[in-house]
C-alpha atoms as a PDB file:
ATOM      1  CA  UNK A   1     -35.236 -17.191   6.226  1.00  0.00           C
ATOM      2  CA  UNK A   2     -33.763 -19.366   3.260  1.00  0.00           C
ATOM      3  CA  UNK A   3     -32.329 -17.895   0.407  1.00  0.00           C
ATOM      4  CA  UNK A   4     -33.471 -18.392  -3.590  1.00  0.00           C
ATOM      5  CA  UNK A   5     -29.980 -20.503  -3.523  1.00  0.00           C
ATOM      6  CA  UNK A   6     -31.145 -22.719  -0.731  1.00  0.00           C
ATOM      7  CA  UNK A   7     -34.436 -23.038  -2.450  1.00  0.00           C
ATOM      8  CA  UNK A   8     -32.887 -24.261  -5.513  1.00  0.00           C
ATOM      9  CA  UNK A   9     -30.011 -26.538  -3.522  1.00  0.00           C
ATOM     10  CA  UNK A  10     -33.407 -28.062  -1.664  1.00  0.00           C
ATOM     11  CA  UNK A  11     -35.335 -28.616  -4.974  1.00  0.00           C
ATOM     12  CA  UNK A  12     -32.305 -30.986  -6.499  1.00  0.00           C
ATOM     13  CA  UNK A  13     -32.387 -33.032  -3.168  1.00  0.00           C
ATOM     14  CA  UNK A  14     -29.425 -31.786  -1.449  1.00  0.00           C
ATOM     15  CA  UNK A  15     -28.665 -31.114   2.194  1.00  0.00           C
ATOM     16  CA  UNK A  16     -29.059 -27.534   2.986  1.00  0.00           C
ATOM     17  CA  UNK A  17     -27.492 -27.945   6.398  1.00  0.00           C
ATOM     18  CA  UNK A  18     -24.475 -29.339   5.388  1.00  0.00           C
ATOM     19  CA  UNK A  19     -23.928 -25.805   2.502  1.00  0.00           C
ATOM     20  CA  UNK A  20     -24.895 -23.266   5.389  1.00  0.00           C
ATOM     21  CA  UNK A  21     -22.310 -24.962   7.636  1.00  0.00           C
ATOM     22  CA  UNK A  22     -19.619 -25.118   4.674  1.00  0.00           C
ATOM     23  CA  UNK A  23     -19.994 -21.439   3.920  1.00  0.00           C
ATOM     24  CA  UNK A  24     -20.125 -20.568   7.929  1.00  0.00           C
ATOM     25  CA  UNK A  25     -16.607 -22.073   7.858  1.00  0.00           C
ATOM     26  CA  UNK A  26     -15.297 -19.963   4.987  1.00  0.00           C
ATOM     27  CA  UNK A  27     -16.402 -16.983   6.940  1.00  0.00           C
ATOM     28  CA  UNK A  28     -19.612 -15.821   5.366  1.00  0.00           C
ATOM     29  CA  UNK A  29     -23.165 -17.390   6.784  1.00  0.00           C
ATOM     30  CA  UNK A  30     -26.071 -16.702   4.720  1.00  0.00           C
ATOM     31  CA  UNK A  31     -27.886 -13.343   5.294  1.00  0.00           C
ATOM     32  CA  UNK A  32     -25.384 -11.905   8.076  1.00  0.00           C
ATOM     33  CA  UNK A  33     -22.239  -9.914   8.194  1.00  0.00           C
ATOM     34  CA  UNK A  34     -18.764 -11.297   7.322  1.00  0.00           C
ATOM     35  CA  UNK A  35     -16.964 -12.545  10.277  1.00  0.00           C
ATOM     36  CA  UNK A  36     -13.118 -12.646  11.130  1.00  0.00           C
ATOM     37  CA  UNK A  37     -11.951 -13.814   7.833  1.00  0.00           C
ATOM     38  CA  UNK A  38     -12.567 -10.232   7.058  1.00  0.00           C
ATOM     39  CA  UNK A  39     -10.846  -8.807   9.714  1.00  0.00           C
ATOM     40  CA  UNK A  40      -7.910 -10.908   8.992  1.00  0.00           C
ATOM     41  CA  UNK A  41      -7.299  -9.754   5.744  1.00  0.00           C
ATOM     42  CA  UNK A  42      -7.565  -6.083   6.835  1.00  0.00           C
ATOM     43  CA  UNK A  43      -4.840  -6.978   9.080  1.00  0.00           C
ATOM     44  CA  UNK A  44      -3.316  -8.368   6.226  1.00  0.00           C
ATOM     45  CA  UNK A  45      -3.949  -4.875   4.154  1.00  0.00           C
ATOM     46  CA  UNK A  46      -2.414  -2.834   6.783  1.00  0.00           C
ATOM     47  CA  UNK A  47       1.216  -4.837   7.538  1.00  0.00           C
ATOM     48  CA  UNK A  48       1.552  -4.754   3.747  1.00  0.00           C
ATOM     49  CA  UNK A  49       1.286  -1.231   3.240  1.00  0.00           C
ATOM     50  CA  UNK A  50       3.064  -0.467   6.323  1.00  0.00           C
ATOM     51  CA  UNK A  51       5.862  -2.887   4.461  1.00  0.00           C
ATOM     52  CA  UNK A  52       5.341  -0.484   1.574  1.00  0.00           C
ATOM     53  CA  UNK A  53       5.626   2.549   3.579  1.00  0.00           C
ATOM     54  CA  UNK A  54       9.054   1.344   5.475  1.00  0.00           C
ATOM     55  CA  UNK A  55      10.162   0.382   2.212  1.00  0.00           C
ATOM     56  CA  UNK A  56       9.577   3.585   0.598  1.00  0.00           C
ATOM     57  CA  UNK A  57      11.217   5.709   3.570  1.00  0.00           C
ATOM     58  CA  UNK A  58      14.707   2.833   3.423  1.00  0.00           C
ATOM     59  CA  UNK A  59      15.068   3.688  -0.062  1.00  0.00           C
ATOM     60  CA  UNK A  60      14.376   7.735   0.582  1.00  0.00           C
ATOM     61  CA  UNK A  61      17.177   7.349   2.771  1.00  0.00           C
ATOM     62  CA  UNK A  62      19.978   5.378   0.785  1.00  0.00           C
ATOM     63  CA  UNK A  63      19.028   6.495  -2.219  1.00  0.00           C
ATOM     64  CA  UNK A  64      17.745  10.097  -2.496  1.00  0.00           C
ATOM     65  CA  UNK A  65      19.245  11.702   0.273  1.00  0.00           C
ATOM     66  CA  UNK A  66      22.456  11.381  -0.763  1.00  0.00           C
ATOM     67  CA  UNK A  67      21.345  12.411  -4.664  1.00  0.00           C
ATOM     68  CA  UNK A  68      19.474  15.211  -3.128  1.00  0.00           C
ATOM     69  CA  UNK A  69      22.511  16.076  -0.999  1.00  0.00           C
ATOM     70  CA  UNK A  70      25.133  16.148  -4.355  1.00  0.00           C
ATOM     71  CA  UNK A  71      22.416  17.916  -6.499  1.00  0.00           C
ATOM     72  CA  UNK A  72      22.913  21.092  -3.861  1.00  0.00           C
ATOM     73  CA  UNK A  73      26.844  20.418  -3.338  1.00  0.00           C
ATOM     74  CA  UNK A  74      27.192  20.752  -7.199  1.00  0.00           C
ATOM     75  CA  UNK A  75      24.731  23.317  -8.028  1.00  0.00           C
ATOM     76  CA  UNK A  76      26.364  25.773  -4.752  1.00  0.00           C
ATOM     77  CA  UNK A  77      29.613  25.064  -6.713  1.00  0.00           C
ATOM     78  CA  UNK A  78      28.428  26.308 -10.053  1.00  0.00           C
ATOM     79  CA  UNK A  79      26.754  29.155  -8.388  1.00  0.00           C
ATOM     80  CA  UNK A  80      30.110  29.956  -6.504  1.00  0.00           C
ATOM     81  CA  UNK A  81      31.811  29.415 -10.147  1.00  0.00           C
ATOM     82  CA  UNK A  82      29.256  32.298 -11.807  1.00  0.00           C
ATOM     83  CA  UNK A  83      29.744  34.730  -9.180  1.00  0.00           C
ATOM     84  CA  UNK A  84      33.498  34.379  -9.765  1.00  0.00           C
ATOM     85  CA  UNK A  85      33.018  34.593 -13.245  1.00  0.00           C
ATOM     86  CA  UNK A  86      30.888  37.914 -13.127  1.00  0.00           C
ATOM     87  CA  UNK A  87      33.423  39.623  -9.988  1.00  0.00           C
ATOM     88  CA  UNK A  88      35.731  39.319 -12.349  1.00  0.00           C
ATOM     89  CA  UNK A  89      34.693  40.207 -15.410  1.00  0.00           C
ATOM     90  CA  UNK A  90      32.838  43.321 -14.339  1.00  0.00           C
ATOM     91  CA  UNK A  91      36.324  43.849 -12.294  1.00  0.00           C
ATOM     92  CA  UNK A  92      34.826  44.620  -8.862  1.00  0.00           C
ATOM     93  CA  UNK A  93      37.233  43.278  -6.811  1.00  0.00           C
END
């Protein structure tokens, strides 16, 4: 079945054959499904959001661990420090 595109290519005296087989080799054929190209670049979509990902769980690990980790040394300290504070100003020791 030829497309309105074909049609027109046809009607200004160009070779039809030669188009189809151009657009075959860029992955789409007229009328039918895309072919590998497309599963290439969902390969392509998936190892660069797996990059992401890995890059996202490196930087959890050098950077907010250790921020995370100081956050709960400091704040046990100042907890420690306010108990102190109230022992011994209620004088319960």
């Amino acid at each position: 079945m030829m497309e309105r595109w074909d049609w027109d290519r046809r009607s200004k005296g160009e070779d039809v054959g030669s188009l189809r087989l151009q657009r075959k080799r860029r992955g789409f054929f007229a009328g039918s499904a895309p072919s590998a190209v497309a599963g290439q670049s969902t390969l392509e979509y998936i190892l660069v959001l797996a990059a992401i990902i890995v890059a996202i769980i490196v930087a959890a690990n050098t950077a907010i661990r250790p921020a995370v980790g100081n956050s709960l040394t400091e704040s046990g300290k100042a907890i420690n420090s306010a108990a102190n504070k109230l022992i011994t100003g209620l004088n319960l020791q």
